[in-house]
PDB file of N, CA and C in Angstrom:
ATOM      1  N   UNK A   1       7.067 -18.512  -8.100  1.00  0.00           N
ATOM      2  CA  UNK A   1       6.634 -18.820  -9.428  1.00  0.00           C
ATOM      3  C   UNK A   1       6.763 -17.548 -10.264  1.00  0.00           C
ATOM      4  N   UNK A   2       7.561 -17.877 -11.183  1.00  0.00           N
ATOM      5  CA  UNK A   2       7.761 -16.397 -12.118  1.00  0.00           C
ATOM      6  C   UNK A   2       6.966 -16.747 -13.910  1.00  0.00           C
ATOM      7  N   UNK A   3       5.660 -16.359 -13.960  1.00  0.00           N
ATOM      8  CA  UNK A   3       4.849 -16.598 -14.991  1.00  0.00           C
ATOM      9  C   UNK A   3       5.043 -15.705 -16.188  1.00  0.00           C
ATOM     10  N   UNK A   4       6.198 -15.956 -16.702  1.00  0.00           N
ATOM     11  CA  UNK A   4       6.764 -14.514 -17.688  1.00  0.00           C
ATOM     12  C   UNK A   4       5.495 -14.632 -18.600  1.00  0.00           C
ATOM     13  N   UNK A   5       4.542 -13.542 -18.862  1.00  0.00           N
ATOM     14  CA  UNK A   5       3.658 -13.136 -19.779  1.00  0.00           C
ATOM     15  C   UNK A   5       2.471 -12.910 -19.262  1.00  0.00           C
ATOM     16  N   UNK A   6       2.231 -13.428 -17.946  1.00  0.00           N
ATOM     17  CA  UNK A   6       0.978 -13.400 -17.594  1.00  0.00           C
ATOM     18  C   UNK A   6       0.883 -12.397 -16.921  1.00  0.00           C
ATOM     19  N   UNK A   7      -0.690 -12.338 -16.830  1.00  0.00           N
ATOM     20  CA  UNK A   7      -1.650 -11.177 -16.838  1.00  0.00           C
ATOM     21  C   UNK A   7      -1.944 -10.741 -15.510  1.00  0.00           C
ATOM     22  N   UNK A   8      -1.917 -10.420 -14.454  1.00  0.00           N
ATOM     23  CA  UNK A   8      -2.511 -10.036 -12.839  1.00  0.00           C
ATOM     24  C   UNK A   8      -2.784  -9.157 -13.099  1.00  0.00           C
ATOM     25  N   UNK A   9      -4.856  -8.997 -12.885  1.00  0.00           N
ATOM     26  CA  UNK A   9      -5.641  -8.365 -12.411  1.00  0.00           C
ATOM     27  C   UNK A   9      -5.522  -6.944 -11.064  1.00  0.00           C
ATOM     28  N   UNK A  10      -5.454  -6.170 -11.486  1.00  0.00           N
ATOM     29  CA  UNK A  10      -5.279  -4.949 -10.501  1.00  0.00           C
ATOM     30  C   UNK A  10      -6.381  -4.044 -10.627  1.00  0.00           C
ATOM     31  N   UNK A  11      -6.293  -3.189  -9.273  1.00  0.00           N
ATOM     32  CA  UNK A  11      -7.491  -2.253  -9.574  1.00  0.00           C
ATOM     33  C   UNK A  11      -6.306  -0.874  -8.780  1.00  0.00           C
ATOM     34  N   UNK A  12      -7.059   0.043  -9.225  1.00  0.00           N
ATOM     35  CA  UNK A  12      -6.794   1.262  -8.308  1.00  0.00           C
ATOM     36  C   UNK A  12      -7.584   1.495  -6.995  1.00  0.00           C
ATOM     37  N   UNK A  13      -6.893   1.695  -6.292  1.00  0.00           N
ATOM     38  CA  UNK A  13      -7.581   2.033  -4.730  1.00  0.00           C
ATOM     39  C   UNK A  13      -8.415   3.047  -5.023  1.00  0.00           C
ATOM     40  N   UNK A  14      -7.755   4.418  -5.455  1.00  0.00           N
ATOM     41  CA  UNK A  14      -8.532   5.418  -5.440  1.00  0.00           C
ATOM     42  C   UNK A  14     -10.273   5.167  -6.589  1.00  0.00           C
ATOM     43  N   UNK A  15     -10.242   4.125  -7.276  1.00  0.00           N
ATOM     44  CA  UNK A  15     -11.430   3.874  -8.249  1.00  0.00           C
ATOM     45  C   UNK A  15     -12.160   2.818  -7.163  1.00  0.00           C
ATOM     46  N   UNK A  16     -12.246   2.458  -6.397  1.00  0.00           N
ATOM     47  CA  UNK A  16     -13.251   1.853  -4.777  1.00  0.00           C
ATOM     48  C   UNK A  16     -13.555   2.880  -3.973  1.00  0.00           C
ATOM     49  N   UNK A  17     -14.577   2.269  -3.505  1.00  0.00           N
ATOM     50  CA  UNK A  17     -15.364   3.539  -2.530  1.00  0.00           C
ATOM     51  C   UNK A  17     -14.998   4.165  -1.495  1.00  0.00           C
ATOM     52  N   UNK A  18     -15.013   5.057  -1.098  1.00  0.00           N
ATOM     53  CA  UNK A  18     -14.258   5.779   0.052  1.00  0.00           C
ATOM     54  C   UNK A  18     -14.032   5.024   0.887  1.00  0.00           C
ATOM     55  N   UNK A  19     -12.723   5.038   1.951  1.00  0.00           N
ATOM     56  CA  UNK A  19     -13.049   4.049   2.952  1.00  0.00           C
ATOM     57  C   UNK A  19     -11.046   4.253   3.570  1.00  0.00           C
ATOM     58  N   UNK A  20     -10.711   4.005   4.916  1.00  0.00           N
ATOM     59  CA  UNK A  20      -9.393   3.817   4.989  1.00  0.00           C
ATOM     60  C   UNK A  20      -8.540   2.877   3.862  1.00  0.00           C
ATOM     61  N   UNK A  21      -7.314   3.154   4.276  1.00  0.00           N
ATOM     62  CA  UNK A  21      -6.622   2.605   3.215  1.00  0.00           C
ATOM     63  C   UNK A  21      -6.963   0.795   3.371  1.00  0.00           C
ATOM     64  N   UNK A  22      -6.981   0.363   4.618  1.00  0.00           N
ATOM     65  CA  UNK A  22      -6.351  -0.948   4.862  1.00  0.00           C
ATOM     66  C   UNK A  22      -7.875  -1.441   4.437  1.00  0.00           C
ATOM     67  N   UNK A  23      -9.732  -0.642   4.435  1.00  0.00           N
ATOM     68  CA  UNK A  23     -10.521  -1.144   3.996  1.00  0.00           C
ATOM     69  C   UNK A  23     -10.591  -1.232   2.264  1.00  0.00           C
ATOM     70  N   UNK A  24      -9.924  -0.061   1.551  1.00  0.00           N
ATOM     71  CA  UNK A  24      -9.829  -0.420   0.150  1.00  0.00           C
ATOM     72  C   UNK A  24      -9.057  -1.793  -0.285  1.00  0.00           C
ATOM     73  N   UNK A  25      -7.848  -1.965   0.630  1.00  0.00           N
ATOM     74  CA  UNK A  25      -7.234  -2.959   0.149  1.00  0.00           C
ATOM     75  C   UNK A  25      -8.008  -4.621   0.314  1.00  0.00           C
ATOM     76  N   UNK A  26      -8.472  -4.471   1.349  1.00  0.00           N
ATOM     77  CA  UNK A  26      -9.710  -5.727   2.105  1.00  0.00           C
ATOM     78  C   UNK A  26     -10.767  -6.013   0.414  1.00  0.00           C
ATOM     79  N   UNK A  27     -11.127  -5.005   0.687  1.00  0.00           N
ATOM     80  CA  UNK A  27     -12.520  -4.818  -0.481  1.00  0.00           C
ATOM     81  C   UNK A  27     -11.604  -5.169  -1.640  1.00  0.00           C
ATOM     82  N   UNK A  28     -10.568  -4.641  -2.185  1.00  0.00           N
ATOM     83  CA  UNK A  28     -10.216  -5.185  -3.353  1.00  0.00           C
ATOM     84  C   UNK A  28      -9.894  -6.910  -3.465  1.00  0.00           C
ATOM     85  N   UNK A  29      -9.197  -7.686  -2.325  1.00  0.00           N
ATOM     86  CA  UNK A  29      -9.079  -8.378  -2.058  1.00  0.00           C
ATOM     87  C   UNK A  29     -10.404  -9.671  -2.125  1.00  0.00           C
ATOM     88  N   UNK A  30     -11.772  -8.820  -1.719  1.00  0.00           N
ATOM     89  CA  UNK A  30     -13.056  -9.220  -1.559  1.00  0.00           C
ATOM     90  C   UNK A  30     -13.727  -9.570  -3.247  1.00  0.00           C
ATOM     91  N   UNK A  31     -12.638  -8.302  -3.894  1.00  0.00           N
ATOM     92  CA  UNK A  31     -13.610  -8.229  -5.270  1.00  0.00           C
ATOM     93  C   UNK A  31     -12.344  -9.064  -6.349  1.00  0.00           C
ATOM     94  N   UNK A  32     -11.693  -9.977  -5.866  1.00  0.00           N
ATOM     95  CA  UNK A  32     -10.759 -10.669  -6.853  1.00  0.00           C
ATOM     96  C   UNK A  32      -9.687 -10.128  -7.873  1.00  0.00           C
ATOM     97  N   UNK A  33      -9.127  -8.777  -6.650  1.00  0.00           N
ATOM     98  CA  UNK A  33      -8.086  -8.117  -7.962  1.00  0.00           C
ATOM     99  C   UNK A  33      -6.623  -8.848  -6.720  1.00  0.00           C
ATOM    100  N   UNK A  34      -5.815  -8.928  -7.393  1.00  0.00           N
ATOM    101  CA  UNK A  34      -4.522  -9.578  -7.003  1.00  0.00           C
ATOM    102  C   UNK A  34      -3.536  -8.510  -6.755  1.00  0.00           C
ATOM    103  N   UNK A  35      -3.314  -7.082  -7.009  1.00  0.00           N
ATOM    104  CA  UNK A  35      -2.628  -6.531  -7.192  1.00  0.00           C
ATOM    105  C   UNK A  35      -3.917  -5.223  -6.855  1.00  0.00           C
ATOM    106  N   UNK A  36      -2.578  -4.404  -6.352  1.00  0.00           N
ATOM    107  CA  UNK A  36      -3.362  -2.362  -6.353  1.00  0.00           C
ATOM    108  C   UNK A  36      -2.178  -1.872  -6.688  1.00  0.00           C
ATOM    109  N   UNK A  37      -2.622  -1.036  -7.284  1.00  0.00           N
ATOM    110  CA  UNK A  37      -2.323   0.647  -7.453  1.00  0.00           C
ATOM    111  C   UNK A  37      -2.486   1.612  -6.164  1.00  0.00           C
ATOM    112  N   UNK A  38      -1.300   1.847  -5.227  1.00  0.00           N
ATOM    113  CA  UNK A  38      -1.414   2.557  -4.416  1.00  0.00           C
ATOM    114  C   UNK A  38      -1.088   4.144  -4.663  1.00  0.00           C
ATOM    115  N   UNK A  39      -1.963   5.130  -4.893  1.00  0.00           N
ATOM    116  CA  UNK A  39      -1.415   6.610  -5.021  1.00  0.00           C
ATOM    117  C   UNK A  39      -1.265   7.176  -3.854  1.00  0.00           C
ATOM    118  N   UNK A  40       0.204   7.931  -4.260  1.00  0.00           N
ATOM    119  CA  UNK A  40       0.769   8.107  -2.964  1.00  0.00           C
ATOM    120  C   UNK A  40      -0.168   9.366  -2.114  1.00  0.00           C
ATOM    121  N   UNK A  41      -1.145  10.092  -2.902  1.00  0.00           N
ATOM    122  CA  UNK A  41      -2.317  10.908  -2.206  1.00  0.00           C
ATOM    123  C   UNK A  41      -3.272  10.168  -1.475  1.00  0.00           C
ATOM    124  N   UNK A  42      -3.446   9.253  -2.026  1.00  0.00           N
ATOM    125  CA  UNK A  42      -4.187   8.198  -1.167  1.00  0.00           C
ATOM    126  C   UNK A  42      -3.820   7.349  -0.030  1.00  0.00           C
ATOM    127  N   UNK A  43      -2.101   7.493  -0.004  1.00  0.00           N
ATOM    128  CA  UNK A  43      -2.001   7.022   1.180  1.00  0.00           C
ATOM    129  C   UNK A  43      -1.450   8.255   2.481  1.00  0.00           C
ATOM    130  N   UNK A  44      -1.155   9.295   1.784  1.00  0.00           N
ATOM    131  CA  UNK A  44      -1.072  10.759   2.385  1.00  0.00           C
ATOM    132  C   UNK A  44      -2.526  11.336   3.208  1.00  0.00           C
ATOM    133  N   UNK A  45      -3.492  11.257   1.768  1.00  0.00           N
ATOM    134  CA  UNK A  45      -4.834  11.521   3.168  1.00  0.00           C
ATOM    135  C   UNK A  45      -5.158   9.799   3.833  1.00  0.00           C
ATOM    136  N   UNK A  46      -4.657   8.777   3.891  1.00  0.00           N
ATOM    137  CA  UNK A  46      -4.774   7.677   5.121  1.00  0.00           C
ATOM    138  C   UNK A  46      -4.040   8.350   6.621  1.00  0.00           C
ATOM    139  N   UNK A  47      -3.168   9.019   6.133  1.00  0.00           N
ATOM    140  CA  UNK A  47      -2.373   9.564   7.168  1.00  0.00           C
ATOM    141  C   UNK A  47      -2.854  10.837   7.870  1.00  0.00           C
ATOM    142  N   UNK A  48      -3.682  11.463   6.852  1.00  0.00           N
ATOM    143  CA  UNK A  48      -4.375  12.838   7.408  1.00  0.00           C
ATOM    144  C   UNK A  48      -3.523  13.944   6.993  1.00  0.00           C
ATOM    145  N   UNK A  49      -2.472  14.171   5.887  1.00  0.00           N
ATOM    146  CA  UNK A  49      -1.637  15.237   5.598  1.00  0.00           C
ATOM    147  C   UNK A  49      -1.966  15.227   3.857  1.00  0.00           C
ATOM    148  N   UNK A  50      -2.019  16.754   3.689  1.00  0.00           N
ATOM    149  CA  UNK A  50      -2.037  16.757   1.997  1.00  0.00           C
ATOM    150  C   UNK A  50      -0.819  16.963   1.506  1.00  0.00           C
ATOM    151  N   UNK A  51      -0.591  16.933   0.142  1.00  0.00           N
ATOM    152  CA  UNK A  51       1.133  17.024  -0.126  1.00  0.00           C
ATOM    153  C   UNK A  51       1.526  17.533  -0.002  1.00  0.00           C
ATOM    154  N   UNK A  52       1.583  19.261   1.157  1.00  0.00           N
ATOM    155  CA  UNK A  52       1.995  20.140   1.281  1.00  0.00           C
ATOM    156  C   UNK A  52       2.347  19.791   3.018  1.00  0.00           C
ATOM    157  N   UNK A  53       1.952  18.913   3.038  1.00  0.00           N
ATOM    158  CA  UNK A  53       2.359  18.459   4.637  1.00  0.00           C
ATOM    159  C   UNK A  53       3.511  17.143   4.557  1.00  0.00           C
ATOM    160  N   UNK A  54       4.211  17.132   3.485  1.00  0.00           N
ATOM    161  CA  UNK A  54       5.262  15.759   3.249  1.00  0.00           C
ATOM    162  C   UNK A  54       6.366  16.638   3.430  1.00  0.00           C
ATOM    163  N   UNK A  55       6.743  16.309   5.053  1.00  0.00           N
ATOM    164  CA  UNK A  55       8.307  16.929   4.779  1.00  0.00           C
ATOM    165  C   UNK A  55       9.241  15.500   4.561  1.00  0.00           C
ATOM    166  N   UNK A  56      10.740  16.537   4.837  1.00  0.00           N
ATOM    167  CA  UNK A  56      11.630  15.089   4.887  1.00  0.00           C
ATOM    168  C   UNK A  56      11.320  13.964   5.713  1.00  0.00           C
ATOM    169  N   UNK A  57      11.592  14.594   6.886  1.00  0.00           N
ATOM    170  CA  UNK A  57      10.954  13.388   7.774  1.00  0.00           C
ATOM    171  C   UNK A  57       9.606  12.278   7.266  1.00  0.00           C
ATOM    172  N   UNK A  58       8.914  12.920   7.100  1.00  0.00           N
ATOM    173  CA  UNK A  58       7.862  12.113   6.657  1.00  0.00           C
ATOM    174  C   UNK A  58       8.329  11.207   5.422  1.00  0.00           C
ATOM    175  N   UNK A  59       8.993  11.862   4.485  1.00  0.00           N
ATOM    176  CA  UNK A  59       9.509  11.386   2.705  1.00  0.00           C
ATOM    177  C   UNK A  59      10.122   9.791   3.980  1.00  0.00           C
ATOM    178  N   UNK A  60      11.598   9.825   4.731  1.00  0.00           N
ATOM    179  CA  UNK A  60      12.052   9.465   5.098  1.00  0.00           C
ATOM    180  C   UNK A  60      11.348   8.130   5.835  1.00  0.00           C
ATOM    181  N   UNK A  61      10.477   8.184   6.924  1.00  0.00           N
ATOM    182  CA  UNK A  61       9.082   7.610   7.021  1.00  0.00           C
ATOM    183  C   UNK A  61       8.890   6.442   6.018  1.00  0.00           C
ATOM    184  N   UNK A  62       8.212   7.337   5.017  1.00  0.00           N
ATOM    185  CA  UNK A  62       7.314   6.627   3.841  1.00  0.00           C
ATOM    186  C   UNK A  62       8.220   5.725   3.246  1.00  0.00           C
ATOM    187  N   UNK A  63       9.743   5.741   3.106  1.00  0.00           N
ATOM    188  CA  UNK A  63      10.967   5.025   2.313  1.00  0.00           C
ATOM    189  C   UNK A  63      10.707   3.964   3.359  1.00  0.00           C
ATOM    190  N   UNK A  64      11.087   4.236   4.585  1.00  0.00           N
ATOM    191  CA  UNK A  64      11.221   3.149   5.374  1.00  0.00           C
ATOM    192  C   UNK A  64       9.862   1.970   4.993  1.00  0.00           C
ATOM    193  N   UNK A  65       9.093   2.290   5.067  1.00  0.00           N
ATOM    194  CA  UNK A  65       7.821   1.505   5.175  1.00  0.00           C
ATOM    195  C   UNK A  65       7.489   0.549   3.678  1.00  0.00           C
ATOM    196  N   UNK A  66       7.884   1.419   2.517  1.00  0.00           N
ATOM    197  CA  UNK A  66       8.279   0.670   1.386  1.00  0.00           C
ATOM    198  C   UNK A  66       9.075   0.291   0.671  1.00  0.00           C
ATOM    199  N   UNK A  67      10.352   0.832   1.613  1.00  0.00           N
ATOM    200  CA  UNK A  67      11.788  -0.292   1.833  1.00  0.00           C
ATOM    201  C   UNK A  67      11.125  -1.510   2.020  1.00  0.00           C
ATOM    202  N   UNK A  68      10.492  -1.742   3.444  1.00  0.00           N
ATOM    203  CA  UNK A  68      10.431  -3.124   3.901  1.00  0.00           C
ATOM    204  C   UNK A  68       9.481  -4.113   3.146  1.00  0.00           C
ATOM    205  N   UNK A  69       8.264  -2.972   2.495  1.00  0.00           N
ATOM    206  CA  UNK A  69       7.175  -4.061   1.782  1.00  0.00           C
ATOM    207  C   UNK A  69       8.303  -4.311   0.190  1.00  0.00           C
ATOM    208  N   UNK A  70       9.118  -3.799  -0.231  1.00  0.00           N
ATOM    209  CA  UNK A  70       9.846  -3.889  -1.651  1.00  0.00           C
ATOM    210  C   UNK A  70      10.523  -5.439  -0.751  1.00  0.00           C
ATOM    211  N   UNK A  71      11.462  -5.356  -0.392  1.00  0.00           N
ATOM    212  CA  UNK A  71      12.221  -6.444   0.369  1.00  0.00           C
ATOM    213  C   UNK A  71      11.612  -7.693   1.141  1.00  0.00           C
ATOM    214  N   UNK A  72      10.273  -7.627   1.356  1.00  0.00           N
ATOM    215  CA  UNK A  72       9.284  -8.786   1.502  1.00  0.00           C
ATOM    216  C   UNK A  72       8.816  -8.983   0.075  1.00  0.00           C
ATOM    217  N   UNK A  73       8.680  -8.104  -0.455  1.00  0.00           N
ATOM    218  CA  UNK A  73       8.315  -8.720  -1.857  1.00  0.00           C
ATOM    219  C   UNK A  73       9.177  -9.345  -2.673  1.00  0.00           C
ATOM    220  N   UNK A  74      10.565  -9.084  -3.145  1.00  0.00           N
ATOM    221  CA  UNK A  74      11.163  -9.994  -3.539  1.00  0.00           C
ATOM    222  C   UNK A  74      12.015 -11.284  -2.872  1.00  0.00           C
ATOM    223  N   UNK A  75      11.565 -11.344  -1.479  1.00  0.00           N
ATOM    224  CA  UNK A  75      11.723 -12.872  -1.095  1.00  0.00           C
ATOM    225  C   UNK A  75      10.431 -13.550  -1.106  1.00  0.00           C
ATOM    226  N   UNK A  76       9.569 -12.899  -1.092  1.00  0.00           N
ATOM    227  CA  UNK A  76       8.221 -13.689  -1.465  1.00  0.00           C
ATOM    228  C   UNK A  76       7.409 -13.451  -2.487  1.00  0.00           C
ATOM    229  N   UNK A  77       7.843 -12.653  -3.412  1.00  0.00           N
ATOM    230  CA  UNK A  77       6.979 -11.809  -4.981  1.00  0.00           C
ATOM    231  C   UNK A  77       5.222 -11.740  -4.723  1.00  0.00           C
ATOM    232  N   UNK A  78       5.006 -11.876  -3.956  1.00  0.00           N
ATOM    233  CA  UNK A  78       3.501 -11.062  -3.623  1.00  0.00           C
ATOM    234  C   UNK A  78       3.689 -10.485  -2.053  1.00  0.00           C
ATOM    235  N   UNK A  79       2.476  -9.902  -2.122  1.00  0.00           N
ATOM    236  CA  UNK A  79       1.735  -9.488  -0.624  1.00  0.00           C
ATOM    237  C   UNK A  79       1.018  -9.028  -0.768  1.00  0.00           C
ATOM    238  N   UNK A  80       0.003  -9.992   0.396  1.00  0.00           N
ATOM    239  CA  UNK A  80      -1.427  -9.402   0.229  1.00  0.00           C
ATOM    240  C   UNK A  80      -1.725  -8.144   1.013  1.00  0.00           C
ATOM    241  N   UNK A  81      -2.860  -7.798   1.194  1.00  0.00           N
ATOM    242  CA  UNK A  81      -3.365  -6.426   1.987  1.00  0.00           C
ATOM    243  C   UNK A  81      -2.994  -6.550   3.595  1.00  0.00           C
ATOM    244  N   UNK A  82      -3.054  -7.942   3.511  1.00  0.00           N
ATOM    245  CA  UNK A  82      -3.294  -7.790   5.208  1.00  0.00           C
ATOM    246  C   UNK A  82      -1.398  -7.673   5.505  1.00  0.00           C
ATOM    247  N   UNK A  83      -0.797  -8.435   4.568  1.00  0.00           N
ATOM    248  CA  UNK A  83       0.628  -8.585   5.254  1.00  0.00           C
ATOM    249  C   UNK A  83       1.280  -7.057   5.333  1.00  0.00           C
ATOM    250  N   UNK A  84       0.657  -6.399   3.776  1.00  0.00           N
ATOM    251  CA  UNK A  84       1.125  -4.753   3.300  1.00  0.00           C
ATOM    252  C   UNK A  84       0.912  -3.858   4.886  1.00  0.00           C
ATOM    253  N   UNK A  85      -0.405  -4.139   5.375  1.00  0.00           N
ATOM    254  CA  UNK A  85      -1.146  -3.181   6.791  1.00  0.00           C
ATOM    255  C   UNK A  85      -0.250  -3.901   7.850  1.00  0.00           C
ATOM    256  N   UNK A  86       0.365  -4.948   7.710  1.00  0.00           N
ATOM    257  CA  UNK A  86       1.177  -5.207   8.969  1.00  0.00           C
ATOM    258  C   UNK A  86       2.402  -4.382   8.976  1.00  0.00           C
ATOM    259  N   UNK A  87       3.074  -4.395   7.706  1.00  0.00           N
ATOM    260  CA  UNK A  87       4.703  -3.627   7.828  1.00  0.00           C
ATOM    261  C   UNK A  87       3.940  -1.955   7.905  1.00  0.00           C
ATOM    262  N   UNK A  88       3.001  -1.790   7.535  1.00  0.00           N
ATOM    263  CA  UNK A  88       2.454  -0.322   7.817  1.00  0.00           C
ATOM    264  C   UNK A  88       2.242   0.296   9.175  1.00  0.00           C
ATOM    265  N   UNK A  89       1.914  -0.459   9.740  1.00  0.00           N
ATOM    266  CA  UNK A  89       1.401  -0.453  11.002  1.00  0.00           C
ATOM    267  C   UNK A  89       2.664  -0.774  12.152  1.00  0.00           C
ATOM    268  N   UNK A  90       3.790  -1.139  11.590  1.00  0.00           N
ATOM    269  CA  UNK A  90       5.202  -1.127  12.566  1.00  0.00           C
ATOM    270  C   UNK A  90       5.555   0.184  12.233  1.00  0.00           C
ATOM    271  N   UNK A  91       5.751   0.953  11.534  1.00  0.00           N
ATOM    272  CA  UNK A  91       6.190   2.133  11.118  1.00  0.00           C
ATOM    273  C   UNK A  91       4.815   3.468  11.743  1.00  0.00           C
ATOM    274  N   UNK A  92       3.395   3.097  12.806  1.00  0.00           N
ATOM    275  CA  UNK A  92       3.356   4.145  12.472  1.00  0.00           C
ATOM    276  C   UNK A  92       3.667   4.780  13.741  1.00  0.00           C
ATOM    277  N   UNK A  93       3.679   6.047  13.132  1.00  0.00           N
ATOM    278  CA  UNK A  93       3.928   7.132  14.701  1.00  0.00           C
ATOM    279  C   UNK A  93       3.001   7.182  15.855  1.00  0.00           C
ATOM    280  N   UNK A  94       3.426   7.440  17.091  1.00  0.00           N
ATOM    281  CA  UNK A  94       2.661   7.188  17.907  1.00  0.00           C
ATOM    282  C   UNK A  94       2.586   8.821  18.615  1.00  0.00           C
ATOM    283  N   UNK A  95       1.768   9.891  18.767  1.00  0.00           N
ATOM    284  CA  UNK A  95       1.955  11.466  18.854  1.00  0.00           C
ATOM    285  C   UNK A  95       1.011  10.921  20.281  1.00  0.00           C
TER     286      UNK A  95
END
């Protein structure tokens, strides 16, 4: 459904209460926003590195992971939190 004009409700992750990434997205989900604002610091400390810890590899990483949520999104034009933490969670490293 493509609703040219209309309005979807979003919030910013980082404006919800502290919490992992995949609980901000839950809670937003809880509080009726349809859409987030993911900052990419916010998903850098989910990972435990500040931006001085993003090398290539990692840049490289992070493409992959929102390669795949961009490309689920335009065969399906949403995704919710839980589907976003699934393609997250194939990509992560295992040390």
């Amino acid at each position: 459904m493509n609703n040219v004009g209309a309005i979807t409700p979003g919030v910013r992750l980082h404006d919800l209460p502290q919490g992992t990434v995949e609980e901000r997205i839950r809670m937003a989900g809880e509080l009726g926003f349809s859409c987030i604002q993911l900052p990419s610091k916010v998903l850098y400390a989910s990972m435990g590195i500040d931006r001085s810890g993003l090398t290539r590899e990692l840049a490289d990483h992070l493409r992959a992971v929102l390669d795949e949520a961009a490309a689920f999104l335009l065969e399906r034009e949403t995704i919710t939190g839980g589907e976003f933490m699934q393609i997250l969670r194939k990509y992560e490293t295992k040390d």
